[in-house]
N, C-alpha and C. Protein backbone atom coordinates (compact mmCIF):
# COMPACT_ATOMS: atom_id res chain seq x y z
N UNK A 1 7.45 -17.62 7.99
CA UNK A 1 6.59 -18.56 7.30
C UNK A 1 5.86 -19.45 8.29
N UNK A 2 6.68 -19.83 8.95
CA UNK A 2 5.91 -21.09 10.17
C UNK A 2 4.92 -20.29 10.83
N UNK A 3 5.10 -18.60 11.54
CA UNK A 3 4.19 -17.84 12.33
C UNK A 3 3.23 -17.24 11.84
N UNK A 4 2.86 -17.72 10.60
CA UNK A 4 2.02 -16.67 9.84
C UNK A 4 0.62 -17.44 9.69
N UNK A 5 0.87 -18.82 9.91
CA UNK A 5 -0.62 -19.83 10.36
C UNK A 5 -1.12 -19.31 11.94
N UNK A 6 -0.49 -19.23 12.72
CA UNK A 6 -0.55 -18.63 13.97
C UNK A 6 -1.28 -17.60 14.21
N UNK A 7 -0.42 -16.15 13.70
CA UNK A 7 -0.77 -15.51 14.13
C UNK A 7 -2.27 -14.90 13.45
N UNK A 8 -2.19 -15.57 12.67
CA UNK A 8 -3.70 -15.15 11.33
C UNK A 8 -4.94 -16.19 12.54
N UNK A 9 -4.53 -17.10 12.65
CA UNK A 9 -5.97 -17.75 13.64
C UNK A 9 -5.90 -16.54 15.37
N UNK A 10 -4.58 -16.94 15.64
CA UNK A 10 -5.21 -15.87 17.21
C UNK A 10 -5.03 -14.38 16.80
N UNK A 11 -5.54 -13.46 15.51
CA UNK A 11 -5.87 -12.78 15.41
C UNK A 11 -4.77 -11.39 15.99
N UNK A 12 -3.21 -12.01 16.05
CA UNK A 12 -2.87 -11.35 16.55
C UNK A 12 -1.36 -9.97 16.08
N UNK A 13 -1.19 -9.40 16.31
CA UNK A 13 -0.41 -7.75 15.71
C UNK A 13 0.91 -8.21 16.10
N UNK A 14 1.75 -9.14 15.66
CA UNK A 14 2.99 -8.98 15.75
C UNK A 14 4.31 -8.07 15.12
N UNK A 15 4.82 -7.61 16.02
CA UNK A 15 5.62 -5.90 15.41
C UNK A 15 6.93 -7.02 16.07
N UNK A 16 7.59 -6.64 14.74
CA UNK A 16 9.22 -6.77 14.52
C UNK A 16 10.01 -5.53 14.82
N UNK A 17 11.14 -4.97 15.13
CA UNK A 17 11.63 -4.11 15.42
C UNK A 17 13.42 -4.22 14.68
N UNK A 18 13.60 -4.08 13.35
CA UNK A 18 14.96 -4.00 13.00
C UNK A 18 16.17 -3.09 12.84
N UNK A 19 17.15 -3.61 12.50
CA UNK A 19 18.18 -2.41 12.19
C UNK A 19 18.69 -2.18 10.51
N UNK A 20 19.50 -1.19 10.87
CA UNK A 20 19.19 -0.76 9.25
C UNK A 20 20.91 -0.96 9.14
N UNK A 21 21.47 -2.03 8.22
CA UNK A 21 22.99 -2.03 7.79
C UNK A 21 23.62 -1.43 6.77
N UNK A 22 24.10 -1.13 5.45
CA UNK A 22 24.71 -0.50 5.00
C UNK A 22 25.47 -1.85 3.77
N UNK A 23 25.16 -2.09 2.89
CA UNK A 23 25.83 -2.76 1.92
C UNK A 23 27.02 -1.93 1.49
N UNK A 24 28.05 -2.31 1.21
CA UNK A 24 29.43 -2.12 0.71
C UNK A 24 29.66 -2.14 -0.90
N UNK A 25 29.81 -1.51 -1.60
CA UNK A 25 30.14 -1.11 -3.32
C UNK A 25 28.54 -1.25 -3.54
N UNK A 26 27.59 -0.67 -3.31
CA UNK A 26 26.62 -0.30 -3.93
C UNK A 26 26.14 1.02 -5.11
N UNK A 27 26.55 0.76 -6.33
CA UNK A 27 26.55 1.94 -7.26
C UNK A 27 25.48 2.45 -6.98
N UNK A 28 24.41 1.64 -7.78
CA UNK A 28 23.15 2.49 -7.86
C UNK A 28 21.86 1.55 -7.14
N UNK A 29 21.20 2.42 -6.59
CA UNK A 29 19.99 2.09 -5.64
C UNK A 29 20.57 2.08 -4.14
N UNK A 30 19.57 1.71 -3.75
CA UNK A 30 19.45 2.14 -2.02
C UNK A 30 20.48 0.86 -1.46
N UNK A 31 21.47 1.85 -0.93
CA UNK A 31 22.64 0.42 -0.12
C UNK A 31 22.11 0.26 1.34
N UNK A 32 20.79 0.38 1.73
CA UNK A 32 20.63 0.21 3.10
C UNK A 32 19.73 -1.01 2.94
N UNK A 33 20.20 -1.93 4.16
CA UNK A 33 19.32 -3.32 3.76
C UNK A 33 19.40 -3.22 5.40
N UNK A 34 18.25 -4.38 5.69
CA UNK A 34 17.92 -4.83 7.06
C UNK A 34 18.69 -6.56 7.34
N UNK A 35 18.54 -6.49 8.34
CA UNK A 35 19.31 -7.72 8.68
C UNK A 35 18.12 -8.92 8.63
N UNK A 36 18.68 -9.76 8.79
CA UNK A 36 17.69 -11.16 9.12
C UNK A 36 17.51 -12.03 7.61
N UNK A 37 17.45 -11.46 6.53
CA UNK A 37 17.23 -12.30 5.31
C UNK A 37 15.62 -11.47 4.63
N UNK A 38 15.43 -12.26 3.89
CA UNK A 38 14.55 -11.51 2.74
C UNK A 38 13.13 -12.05 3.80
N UNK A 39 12.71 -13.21 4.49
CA UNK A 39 11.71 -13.24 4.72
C UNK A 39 10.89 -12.73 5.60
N UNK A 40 11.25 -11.59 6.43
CA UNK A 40 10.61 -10.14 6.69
C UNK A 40 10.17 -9.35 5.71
N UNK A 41 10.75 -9.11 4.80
CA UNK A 41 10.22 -8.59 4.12
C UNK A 41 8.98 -9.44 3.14
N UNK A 42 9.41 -10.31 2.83
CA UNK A 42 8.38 -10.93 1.86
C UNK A 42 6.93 -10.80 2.65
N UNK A 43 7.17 -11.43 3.94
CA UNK A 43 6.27 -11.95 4.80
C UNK A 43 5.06 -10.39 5.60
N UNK A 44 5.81 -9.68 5.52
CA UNK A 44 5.36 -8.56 6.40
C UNK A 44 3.77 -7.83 5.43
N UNK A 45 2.74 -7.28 6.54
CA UNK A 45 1.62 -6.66 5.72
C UNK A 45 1.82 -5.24 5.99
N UNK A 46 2.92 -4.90 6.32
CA UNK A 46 3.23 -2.66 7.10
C UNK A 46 4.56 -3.23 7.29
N UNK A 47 5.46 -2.37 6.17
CA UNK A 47 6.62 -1.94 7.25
C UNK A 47 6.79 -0.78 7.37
N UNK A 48 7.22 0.01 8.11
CA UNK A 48 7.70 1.52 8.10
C UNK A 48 8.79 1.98 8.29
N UNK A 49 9.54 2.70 7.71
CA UNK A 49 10.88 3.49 8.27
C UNK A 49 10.98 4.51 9.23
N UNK A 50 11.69 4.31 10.33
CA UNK A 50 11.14 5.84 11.25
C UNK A 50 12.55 6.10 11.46
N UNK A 51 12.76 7.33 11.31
CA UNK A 51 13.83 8.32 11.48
C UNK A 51 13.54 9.30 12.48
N UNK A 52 14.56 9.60 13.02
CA UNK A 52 14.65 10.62 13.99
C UNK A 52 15.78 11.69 13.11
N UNK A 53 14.19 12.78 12.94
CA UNK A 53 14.89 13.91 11.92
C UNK A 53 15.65 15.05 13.09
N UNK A 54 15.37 15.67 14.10
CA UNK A 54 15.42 16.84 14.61
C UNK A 54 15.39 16.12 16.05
N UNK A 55 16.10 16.94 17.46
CA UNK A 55 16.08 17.19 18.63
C UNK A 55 15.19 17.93 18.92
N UNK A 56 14.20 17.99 19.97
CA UNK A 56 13.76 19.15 20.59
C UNK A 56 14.19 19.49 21.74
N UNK A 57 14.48 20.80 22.11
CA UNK A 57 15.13 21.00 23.35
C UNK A 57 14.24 22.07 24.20
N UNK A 58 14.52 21.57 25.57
CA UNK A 58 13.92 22.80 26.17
C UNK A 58 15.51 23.74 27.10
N UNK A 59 15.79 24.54 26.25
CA UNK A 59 17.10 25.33 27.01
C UNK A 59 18.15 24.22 26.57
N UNK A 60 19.05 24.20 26.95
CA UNK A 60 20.35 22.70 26.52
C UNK A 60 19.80 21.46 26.72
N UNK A 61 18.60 21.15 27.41
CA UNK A 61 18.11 19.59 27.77
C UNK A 61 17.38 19.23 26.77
N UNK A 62 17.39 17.87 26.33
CA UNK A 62 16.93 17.63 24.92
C UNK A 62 15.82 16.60 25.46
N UNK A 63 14.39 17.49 25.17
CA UNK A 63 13.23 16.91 25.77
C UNK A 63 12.24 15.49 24.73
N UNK A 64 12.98 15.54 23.82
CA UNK A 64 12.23 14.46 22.58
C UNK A 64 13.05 14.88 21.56
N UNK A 65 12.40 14.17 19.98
CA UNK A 65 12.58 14.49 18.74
C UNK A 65 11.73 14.25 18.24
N UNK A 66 12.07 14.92 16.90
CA UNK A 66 10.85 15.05 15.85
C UNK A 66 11.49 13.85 15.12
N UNK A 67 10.23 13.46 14.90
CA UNK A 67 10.29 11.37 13.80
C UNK A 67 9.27 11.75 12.50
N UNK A 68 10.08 10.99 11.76
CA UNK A 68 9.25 10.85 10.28
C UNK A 68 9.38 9.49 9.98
N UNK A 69 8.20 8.81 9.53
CA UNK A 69 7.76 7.59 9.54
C UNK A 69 7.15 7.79 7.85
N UNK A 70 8.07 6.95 7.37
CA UNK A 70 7.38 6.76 5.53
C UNK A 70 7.35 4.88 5.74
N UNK A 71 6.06 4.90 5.12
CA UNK A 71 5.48 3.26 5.07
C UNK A 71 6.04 3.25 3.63
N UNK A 72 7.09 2.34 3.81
CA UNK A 72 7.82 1.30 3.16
C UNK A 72 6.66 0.40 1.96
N UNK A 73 6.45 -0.36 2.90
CA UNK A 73 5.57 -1.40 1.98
C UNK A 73 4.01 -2.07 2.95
N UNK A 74 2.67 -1.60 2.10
CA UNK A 74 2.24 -1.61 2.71
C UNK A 74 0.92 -2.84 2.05
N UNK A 75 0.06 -3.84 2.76
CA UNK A 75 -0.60 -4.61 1.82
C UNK A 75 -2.42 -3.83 1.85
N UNK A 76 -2.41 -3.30 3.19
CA UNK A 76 -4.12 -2.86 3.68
C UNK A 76 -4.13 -1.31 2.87
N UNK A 77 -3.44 -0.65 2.76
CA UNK A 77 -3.64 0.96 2.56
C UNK A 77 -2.72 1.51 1.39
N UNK A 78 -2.27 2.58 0.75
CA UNK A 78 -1.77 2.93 0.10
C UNK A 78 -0.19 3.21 0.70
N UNK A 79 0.50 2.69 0.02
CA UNK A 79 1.91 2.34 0.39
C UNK A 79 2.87 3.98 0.22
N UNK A 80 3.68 4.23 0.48
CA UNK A 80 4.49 5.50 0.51
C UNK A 80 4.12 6.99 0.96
N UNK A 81 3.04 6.91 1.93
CA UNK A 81 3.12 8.41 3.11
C UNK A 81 3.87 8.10 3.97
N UNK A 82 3.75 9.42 4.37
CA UNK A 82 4.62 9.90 5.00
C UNK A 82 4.18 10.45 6.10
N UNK A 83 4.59 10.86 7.75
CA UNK A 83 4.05 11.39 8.40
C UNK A 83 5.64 12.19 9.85
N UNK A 84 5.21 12.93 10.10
CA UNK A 84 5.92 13.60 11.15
C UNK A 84 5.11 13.79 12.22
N UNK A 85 5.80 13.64 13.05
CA UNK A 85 5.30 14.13 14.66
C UNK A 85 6.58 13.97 15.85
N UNK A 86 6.22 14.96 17.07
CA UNK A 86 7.14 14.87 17.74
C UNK A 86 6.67 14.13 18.81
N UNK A 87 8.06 13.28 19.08
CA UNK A 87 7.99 11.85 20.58
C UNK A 87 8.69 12.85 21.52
N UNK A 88 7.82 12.95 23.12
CA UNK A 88 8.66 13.77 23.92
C UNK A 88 9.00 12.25 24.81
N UNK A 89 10.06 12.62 25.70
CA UNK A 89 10.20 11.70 26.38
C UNK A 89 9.40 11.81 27.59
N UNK A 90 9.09 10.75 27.99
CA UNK A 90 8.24 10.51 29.21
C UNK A 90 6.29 11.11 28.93
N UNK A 91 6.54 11.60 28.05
CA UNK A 91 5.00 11.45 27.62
C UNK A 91 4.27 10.69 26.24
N UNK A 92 5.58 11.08 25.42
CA UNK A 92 4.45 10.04 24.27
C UNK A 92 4.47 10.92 23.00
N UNK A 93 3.85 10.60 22.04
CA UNK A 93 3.60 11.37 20.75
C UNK A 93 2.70 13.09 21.34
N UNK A 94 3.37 13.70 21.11
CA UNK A 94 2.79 15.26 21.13
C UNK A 94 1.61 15.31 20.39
N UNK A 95 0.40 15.38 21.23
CA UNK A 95 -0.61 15.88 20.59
C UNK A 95 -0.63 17.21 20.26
N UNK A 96 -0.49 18.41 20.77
CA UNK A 96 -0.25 19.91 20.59
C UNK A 96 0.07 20.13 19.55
N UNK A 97 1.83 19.25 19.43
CA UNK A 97 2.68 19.38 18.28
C UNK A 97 1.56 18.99 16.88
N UNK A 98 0.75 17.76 16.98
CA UNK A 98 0.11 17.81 15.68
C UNK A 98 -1.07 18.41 15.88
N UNK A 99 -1.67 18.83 16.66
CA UNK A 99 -2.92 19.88 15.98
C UNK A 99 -2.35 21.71 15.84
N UNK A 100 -1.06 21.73 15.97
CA UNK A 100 -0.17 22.51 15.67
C UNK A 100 0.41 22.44 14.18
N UNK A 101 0.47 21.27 13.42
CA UNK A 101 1.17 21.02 12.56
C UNK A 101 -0.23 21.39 11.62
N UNK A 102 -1.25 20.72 12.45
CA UNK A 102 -2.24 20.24 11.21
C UNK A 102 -3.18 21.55 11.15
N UNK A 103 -3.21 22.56 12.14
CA UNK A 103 -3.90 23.62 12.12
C UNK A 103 -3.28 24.72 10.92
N UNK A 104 -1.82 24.62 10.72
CA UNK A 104 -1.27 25.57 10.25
C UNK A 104 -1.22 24.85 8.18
N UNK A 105 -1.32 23.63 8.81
CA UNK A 105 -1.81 23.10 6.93
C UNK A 105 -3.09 23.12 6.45
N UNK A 106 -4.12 23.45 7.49
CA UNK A 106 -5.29 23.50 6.78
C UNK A 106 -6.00 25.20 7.16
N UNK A 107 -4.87 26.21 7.63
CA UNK A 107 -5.10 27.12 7.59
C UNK A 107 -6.18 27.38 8.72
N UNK A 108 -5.65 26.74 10.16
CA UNK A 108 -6.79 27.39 10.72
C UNK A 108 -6.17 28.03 11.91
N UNK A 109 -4.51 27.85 11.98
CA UNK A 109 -3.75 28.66 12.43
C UNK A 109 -2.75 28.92 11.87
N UNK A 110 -2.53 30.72 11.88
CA UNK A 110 -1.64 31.48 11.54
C UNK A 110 -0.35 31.32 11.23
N UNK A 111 0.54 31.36 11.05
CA UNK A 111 1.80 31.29 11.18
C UNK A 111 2.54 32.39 10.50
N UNK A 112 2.75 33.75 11.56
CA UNK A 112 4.01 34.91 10.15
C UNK A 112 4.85 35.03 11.73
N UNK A 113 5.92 34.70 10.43
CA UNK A 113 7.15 34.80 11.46
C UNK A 113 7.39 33.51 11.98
N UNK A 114 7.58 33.82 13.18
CA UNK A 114 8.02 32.52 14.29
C UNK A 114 6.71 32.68 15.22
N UNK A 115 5.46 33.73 15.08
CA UNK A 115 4.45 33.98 16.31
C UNK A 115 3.39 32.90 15.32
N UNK A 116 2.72 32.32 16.46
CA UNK A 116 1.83 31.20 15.90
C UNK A 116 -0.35 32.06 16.87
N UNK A 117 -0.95 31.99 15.66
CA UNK A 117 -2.26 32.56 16.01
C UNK A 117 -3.27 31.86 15.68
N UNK A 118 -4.27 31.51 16.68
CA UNK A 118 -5.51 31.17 16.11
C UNK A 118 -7.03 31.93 16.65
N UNK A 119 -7.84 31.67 15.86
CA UNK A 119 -8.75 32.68 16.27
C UNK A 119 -8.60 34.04 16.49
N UNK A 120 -7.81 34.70 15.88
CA UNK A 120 -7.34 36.20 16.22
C UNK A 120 -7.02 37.05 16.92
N UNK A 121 -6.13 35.43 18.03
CA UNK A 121 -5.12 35.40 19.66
C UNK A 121 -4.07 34.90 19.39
N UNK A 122 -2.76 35.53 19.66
CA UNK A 122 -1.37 35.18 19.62
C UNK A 122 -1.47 34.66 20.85
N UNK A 123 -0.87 32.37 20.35
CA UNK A 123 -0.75 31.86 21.01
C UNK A 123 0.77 31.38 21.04
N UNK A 124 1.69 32.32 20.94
CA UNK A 124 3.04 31.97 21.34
C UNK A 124 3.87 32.41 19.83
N UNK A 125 5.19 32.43 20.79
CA UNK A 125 6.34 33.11 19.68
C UNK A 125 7.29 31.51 19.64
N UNK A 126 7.47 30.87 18.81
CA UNK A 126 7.94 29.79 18.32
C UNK A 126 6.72 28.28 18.46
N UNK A 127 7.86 27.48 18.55
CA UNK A 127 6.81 26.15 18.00
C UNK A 127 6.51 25.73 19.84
N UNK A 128 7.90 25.76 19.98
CA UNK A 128 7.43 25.22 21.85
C UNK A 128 6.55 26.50 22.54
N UNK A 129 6.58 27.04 22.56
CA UNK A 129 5.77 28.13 23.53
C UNK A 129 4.50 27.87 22.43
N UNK A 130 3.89 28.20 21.34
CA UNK A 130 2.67 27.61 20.76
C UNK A 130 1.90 26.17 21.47
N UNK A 131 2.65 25.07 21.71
CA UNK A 131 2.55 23.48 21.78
C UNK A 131 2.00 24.02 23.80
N UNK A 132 3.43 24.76 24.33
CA UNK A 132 2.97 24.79 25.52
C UNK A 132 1.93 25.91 26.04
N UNK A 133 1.10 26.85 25.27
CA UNK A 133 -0.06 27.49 25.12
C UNK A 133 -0.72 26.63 25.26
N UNK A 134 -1.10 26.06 23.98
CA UNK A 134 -2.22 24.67 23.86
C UNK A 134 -2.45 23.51 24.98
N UNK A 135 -1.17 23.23 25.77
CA UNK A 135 -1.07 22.25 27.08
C UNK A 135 -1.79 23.11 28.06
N UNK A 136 -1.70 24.54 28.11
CA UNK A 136 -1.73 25.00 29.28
C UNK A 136 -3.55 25.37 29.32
N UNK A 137 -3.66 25.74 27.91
CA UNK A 137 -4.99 26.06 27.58
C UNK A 137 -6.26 24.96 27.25
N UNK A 138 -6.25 23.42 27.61
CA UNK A 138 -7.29 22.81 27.35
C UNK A 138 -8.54 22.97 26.53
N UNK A 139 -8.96 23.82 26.77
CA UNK A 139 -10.33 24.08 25.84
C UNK A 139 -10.20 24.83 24.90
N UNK A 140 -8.89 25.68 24.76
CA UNK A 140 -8.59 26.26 23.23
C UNK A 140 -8.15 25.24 22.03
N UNK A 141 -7.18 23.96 22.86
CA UNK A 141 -6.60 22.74 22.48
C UNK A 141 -8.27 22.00 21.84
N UNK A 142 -9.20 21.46 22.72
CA UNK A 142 -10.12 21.24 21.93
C UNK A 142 -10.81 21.74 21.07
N UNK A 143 -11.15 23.00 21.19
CA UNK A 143 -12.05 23.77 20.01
C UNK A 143 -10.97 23.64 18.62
N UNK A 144 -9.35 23.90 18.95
CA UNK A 144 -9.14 23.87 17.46
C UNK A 144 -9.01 22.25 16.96
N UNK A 145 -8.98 21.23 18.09
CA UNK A 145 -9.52 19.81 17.49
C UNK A 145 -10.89 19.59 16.38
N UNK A 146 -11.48 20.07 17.50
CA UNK A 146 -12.93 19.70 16.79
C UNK A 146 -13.21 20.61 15.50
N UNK A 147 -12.51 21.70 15.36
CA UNK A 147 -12.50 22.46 14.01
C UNK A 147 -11.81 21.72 13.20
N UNK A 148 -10.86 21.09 13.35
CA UNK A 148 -9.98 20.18 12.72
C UNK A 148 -10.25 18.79 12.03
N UNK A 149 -11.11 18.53 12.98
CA UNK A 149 -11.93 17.14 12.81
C UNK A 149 -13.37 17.76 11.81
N UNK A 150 -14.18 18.67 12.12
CA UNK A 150 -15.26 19.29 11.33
C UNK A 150 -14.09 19.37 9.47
N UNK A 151 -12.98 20.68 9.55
CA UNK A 151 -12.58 20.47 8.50
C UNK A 151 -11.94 19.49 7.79
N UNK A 152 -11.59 18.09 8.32
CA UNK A 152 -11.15 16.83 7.94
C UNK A 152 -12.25 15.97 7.44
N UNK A 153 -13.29 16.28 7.87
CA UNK A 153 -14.62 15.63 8.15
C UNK A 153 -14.36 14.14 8.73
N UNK A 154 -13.92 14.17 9.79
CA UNK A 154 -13.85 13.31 10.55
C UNK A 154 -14.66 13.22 11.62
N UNK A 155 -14.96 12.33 12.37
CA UNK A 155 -15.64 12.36 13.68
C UNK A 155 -15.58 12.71 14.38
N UNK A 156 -16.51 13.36 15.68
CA UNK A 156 -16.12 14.28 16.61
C UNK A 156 -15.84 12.74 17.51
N UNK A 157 -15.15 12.96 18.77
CA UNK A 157 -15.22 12.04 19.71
C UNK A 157 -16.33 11.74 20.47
N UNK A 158 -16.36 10.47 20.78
CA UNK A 158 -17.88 10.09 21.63
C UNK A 158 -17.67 11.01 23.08
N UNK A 159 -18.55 11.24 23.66
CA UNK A 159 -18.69 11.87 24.93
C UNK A 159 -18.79 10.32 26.05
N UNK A 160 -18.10 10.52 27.16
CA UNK A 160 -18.40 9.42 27.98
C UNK A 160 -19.62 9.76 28.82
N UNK A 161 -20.91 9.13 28.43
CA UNK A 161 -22.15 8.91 29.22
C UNK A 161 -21.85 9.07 30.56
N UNK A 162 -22.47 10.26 31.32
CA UNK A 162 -22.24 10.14 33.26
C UNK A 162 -23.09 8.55 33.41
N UNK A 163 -22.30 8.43 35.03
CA UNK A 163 -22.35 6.74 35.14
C UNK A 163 -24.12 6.94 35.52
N UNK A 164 -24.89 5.49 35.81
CA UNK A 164 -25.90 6.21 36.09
C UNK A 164 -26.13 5.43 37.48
N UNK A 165 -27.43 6.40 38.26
CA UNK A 165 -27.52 6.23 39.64
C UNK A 165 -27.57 4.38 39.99
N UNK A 166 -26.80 4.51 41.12
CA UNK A 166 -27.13 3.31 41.93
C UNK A 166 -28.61 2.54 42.16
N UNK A 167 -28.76 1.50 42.10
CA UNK A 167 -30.25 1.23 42.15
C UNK A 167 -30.10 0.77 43.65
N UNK A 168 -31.27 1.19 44.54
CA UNK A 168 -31.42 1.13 45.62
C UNK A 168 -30.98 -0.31 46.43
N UNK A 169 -30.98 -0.65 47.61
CA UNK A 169 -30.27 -2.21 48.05
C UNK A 169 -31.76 -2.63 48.26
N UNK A 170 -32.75 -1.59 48.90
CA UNK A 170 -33.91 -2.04 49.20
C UNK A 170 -35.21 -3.12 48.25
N UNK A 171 -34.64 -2.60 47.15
CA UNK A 171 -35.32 -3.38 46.06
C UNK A 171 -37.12 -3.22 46.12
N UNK A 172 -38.34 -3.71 45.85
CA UNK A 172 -39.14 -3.58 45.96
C UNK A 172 -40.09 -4.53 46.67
N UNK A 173 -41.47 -3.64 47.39
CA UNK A 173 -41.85 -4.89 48.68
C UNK A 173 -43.25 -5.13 48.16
């Protein structure tokens, strides 16, 4: 209550980070509550739940997991999606992994079996050898972006303008 004059004038994104406890004789409804008291919740404009559904491994070493994030309660957007993607460690949210995910829901790659295809090239036999095709292949990785973005009808990305020439020191006489 006191930070919410604050942070609304310096315009600024404060992220809370909680834990999830477990109420005791809860019949019916959800016995998982957060700690701190009700005024996180009252107060908050996004919360989200993120779970860590799945390990990914490369051989026995467990290189990330797959997370599913359902927005809780939301005040700007429509409250209760849902979303998956995989966090590797030391790099970040898998891009591969979702134009992997999102190619194969809007049908613009294959999927029979465990072999994953696009454009009418087998790009790998499971999900990691697919993800690490796409790393290895750059410009196959973009073309099925920008197909992705065309069938989303979303925006293509801006191109960064080459810098432009130096203007001479000599100046004019």
């Amino acid at each position: 209550r006191k930070l919410t004059g604050i942070v609304s004038k310096s315009k600024t994104c404060l992220i809370f980070i909680n834990q999830i406890r477990e109420k005791i004789g809860v019949m019916f409804g959800n016995p998982e509550t957060t700690t701190g008291g009700r005024a996180l919740k009252f107060y908050s404009t996004v919360r989200a739940d993120i779970r860590r559904i799945a390990a990914i491994k490369d051989g026995d070493k467990i290189i990330g997991n797959r997370t599913r994030v359902k927005i809780v309660k939301n005040k700007v957007a429509p409250p209760f999606r849902e979303a998956e993607f995989d966090i590797l460690y030391g790099r970040g949210i898998s891009r591969e992994g979702d134009l992997l995910d999102l190619g194969v829901a809007h049908r613009l790659v294959e999927k029979s079996g465990s072999w994953y295809s696009y454009g009418g090239e087998r790009i790998g036999q499971g999900r990691e050898n697919a993800k690490q095709f796409l790393r290895d292949n750059p410009d196959l990785a973009d073309r099925l972006e920008a197909e992705l973005r065309k069938t989303l009808g979303l925006p293509q990305p801006a191109e960064t303008p080459a810098p432009a020439p130096a203007a001479s020191a000599g100046g004019k006489k």
